[in-house]
N, C-alpha and C. Protein backbone atom coordinates (compact mmCIF):
# COMPACT_ATOMS: atom_id res chain seq x y z
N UNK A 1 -6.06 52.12 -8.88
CA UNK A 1 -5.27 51.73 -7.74
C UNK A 1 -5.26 50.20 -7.58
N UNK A 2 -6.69 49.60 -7.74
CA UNK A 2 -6.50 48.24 -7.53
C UNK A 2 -5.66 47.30 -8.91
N UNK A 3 -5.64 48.22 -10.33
CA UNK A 3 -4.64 47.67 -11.02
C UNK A 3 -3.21 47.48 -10.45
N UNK A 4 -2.67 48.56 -9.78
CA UNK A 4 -1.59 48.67 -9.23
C UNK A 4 -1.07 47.56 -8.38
N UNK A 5 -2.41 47.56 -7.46
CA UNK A 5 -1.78 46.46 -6.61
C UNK A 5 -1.76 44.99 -7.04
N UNK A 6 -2.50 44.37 -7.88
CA UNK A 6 -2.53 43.27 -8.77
C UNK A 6 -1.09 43.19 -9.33
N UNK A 7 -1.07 44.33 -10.12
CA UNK A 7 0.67 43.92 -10.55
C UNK A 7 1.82 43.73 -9.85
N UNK A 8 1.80 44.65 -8.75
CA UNK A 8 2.99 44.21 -7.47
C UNK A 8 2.94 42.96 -6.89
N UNK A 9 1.56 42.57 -6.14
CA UNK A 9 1.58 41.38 -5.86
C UNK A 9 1.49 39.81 -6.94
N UNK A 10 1.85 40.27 -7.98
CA UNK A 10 1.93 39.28 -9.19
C UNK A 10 3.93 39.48 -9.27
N UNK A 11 4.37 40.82 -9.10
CA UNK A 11 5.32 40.76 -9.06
C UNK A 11 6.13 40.07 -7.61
N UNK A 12 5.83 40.26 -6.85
CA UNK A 12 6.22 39.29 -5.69
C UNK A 12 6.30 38.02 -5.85
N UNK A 13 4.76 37.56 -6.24
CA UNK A 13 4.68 36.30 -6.46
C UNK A 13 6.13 35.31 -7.53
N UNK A 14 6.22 36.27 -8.52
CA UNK A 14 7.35 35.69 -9.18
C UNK A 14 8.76 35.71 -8.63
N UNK A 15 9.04 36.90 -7.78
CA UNK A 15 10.38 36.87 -6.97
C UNK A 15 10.10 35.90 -6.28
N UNK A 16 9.27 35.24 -5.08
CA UNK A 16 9.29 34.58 -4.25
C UNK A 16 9.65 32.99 -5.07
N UNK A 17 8.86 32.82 -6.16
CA UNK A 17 8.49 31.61 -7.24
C UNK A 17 10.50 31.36 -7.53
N UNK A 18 11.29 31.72 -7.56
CA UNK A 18 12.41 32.10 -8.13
C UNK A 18 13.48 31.94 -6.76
N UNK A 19 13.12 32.35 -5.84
CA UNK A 19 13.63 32.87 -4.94
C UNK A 19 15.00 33.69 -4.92
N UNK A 20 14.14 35.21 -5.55
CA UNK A 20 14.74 36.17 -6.20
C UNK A 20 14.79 37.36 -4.76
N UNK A 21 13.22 37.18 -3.82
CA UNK A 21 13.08 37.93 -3.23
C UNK A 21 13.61 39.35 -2.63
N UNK A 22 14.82 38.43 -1.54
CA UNK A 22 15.31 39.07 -0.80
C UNK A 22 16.71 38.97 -1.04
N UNK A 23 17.27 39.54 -2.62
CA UNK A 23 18.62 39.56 -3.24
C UNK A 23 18.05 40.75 -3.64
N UNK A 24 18.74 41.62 -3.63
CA UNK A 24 19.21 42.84 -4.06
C UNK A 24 20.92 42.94 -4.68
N UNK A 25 20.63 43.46 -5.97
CA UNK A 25 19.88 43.49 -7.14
C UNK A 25 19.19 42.45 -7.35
N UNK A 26 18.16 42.83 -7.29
CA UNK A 26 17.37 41.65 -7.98
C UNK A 26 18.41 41.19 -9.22
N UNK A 27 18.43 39.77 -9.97
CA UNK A 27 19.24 38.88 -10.45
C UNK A 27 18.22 38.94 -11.88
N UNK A 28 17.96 39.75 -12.73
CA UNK A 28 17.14 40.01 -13.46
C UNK A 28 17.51 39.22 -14.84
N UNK A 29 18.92 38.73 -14.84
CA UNK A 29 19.00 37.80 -16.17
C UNK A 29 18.73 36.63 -15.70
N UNK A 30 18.76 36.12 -14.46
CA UNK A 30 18.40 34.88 -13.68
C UNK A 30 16.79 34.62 -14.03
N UNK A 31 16.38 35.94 -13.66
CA UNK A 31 14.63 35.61 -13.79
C UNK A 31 14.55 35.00 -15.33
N UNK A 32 14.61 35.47 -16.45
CA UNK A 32 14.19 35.62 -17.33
C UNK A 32 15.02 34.27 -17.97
N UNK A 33 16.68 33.53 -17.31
CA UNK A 33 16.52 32.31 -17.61
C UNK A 33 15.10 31.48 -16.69
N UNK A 34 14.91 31.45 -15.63
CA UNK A 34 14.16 30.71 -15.13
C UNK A 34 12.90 30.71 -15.98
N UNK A 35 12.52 32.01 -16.53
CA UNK A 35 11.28 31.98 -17.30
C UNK A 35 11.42 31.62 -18.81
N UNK A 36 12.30 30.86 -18.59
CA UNK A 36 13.00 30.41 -20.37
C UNK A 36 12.98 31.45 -21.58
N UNK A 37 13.54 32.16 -21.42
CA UNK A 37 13.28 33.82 -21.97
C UNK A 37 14.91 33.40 -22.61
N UNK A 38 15.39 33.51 -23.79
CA UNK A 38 16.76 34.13 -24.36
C UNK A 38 16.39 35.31 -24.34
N UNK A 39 18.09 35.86 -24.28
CA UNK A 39 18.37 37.33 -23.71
C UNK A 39 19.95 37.63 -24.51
N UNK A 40 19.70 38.45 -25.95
CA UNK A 40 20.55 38.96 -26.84
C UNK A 40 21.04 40.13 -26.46
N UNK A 41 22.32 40.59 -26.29
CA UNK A 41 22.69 42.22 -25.97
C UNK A 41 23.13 42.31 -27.40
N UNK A 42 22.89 43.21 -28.01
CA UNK A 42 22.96 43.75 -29.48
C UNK A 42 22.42 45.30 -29.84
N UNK A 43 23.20 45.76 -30.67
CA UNK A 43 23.28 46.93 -31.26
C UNK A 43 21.48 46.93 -32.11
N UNK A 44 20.75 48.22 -31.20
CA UNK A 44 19.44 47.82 -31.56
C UNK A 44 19.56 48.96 -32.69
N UNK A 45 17.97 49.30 -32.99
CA UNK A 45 17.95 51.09 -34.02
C UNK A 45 17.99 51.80 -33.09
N UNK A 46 18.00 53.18 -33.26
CA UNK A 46 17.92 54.36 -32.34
C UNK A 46 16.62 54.57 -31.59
N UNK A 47 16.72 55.03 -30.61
CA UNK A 47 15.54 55.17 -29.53
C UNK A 47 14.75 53.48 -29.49
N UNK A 48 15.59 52.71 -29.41
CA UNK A 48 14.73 51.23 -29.07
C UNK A 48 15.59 50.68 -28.12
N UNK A 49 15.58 50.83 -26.63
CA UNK A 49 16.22 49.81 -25.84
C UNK A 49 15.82 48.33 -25.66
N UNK A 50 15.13 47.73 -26.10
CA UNK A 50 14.59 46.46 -25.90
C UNK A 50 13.78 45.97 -26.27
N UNK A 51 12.92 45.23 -27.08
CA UNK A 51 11.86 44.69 -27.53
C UNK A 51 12.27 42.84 -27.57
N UNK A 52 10.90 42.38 -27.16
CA UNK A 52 10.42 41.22 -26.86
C UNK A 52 9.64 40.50 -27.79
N UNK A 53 10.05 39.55 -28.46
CA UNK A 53 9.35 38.96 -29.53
C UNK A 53 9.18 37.17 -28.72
N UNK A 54 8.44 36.29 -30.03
CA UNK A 54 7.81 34.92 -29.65
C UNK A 54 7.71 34.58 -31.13
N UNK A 55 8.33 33.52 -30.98
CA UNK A 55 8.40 32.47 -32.22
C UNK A 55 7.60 31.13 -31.96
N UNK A 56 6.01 31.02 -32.43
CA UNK A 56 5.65 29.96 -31.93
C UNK A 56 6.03 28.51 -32.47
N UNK A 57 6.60 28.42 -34.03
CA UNK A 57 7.13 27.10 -34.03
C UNK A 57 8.73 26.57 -33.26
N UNK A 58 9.00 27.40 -32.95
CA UNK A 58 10.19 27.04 -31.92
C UNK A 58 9.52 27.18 -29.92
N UNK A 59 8.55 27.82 -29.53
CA UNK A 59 7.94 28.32 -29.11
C UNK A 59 8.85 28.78 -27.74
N UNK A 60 9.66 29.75 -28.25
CA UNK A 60 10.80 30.34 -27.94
C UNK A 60 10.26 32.07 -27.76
N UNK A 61 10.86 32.59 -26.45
CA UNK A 61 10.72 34.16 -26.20
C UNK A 61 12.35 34.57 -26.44
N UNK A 62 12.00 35.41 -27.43
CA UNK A 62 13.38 35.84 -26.86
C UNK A 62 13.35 37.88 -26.73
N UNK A 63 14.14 37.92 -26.15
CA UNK A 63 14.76 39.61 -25.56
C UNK A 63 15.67 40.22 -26.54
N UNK A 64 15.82 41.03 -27.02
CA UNK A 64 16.98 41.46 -27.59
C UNK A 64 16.92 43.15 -26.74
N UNK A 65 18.30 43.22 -26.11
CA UNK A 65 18.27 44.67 -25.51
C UNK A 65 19.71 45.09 -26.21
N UNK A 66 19.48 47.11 -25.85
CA UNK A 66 20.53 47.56 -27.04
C UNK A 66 21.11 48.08 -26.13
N UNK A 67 22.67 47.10 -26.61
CA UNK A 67 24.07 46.92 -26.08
C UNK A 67 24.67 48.47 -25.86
N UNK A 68 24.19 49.14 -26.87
CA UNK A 68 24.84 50.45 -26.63
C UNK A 68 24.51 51.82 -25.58
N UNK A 69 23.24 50.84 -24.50
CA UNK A 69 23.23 52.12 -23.59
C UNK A 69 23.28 51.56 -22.40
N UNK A 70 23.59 52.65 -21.61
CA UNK A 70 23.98 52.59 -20.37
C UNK A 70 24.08 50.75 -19.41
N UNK A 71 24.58 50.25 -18.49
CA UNK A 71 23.98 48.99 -18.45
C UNK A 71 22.77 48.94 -17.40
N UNK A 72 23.07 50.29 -17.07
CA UNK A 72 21.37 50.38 -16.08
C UNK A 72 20.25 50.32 -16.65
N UNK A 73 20.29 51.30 -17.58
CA UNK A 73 19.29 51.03 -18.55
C UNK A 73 19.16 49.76 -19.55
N UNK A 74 19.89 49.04 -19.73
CA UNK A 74 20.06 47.43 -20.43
C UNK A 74 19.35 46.74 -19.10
N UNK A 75 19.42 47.07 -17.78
CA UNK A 75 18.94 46.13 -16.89
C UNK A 75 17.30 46.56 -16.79
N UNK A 76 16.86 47.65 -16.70
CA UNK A 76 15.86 48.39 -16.65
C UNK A 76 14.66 48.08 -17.77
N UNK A 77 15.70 48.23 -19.14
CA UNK A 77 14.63 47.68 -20.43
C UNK A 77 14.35 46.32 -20.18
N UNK A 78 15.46 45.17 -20.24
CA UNK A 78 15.32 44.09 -19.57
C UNK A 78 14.28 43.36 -18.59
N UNK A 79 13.84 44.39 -17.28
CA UNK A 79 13.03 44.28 -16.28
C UNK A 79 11.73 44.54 -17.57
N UNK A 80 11.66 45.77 -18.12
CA UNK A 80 10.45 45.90 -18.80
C UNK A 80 9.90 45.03 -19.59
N UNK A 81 10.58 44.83 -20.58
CA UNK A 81 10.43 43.48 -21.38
C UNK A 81 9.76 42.40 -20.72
N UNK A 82 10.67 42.22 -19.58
CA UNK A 82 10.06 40.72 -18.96
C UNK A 82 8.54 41.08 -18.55
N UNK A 83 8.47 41.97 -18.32
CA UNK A 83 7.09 42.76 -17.66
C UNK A 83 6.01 42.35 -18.83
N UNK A 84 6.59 42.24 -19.88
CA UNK A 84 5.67 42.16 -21.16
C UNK A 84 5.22 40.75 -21.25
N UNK A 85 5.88 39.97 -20.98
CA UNK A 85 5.99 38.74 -20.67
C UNK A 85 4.69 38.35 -20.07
């Protein structure tokens, strides 16, 4: 339980940091420019909505989410990813 709450209030902390807060939808490609994150929509393999890689001689994050499902779920993997972050 106390994992739980560590992560919410880490997640606040970054909406507020952003001032993402109190926008609904949350602005989830906004976050992830602010967190200098590139963000590719592209045709991924099957059963992979999103994966998050790091290139440290460019020392670049980038997202690649797959263009071909739903865009809720493109926003959803998206949120996750950054989560990885």
């Amino acid at each position: 339980m106390e994992e739980i709450k560590k992560y919410r209030n880490h997640s606040i902390l970054l909406l507020e940091k952003f001032n993402l807060k109190e926008k609904f939808p949350i602005e989830i490609e906004k976050l992830a420019k602010e967190l200098n994150i590139n963000v590719i929509y592209q045709e991924l393999e099957p059963n992979v909505s999103g994966k998050i890689s790091y290139n440290p001689l460019k020392n670049e994050t980038l997202i690649k989410i797959n263009n071909q499902e739903h865009e809720f779920r493109q926003r959803f993997s998206l949120a996750h990813e950054i989560a990885h972050y």
